[in-house]
Protein backbone atom coordinates (compact mmCIF):
# COMPACT_ATOMS: atom_id res chain seq x y z
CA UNK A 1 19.92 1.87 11.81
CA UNK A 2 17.52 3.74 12.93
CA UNK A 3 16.21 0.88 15.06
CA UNK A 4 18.78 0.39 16.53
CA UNK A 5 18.67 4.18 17.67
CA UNK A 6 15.40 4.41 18.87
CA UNK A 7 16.48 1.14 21.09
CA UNK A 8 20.02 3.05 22.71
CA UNK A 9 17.55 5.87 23.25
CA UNK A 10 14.90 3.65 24.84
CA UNK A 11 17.70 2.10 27.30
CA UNK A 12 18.79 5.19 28.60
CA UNK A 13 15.55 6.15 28.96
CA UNK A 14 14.37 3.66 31.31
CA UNK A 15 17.93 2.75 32.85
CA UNK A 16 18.11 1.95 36.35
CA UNK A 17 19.47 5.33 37.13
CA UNK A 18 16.54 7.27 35.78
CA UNK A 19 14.35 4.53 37.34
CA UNK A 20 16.04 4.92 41.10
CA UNK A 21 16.40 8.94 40.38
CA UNK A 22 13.14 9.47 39.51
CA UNK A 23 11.86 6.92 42.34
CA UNK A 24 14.25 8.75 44.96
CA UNK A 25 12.51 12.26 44.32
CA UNK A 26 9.12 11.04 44.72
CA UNK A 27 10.14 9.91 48.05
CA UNK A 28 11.91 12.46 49.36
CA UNK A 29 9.56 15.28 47.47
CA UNK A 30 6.00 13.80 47.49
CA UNK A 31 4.14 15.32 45.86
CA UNK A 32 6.24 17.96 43.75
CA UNK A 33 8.83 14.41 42.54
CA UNK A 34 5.47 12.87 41.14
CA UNK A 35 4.89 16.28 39.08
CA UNK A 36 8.77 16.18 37.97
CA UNK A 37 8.36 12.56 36.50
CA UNK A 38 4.77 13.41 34.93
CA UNK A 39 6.70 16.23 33.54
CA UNK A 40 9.51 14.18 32.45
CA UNK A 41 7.55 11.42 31.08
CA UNK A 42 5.60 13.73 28.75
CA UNK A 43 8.14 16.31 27.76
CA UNK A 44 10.57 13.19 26.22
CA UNK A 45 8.32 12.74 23.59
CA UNK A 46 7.48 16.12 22.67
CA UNK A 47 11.02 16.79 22.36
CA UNK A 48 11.51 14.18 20.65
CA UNK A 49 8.82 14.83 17.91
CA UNK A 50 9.86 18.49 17.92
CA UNK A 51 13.98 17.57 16.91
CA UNK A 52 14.12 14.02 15.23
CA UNK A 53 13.49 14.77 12.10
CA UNK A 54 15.35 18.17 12.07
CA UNK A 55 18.24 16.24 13.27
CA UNK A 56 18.09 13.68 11.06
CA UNK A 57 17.51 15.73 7.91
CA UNK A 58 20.84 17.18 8.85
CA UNK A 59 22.61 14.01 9.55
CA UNK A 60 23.91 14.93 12.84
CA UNK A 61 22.68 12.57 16.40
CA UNK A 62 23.60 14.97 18.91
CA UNK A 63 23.88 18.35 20.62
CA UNK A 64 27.78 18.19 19.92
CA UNK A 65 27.51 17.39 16.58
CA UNK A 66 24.90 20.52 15.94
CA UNK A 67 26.54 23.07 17.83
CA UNK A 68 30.02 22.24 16.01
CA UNK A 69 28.28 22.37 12.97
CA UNK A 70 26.79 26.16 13.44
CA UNK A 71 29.61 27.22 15.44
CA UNK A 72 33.75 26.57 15.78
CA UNK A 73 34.39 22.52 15.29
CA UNK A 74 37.52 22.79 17.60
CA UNK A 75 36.23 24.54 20.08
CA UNK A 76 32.82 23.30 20.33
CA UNK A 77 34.47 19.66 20.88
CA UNK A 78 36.99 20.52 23.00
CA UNK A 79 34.13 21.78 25.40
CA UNK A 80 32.18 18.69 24.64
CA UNK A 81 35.33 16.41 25.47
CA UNK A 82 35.86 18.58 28.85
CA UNK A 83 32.60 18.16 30.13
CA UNK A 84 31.62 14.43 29.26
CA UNK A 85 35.39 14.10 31.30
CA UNK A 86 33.91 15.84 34.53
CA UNK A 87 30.81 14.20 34.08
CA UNK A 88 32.35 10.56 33.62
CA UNK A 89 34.64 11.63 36.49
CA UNK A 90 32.01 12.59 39.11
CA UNK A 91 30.50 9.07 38.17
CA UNK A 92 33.67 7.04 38.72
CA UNK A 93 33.58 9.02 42.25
């Protein structure tokens, strides 16, 4: 539902990896980490407003799911599975 959406989106927003990210930069940045997480706080949002709706109306929830819809559906997801792999990967290490 789309509650249920909004609330996944929500948790990753405020996870404790954005939290000690976003925390970390301000201390080692000053100054230019408080601008970044300004910047981040307000551009979530805007984004937000800007693609919702366009994603919904074409029943698709994520970059993947557009870009295999405009573009090759084998390729496009092969990429998509490559790179959540290295991504997953350099977490685990």
């Amino acid at each position: 539902t789309g509650l249920q959406n909004g609330v996944a989106i929500a948790g990753d927003y405020i996870s404790a990896a954005s939290f000690f990210g976003i925390s970390g930069m301000i201390y080692l940045q000053g100054y230019d980490g408080i601008i970044y997480a300004i910047g981040f706080l307000v551009g979530w949002p805007i984004i937000l407003f800007l693609m919702a709706e366009r994603l919904r109306n074409l029943g698709k929830f994520n970059f993947t799911d557009i870009a295999a819809y405009t573009l090759d559906e084998q390729k496009i997801s092969i990429l998509a599975a490559f790179g959540s792999l290295t991504v997953v990967t350099f977490y685990l290490i």
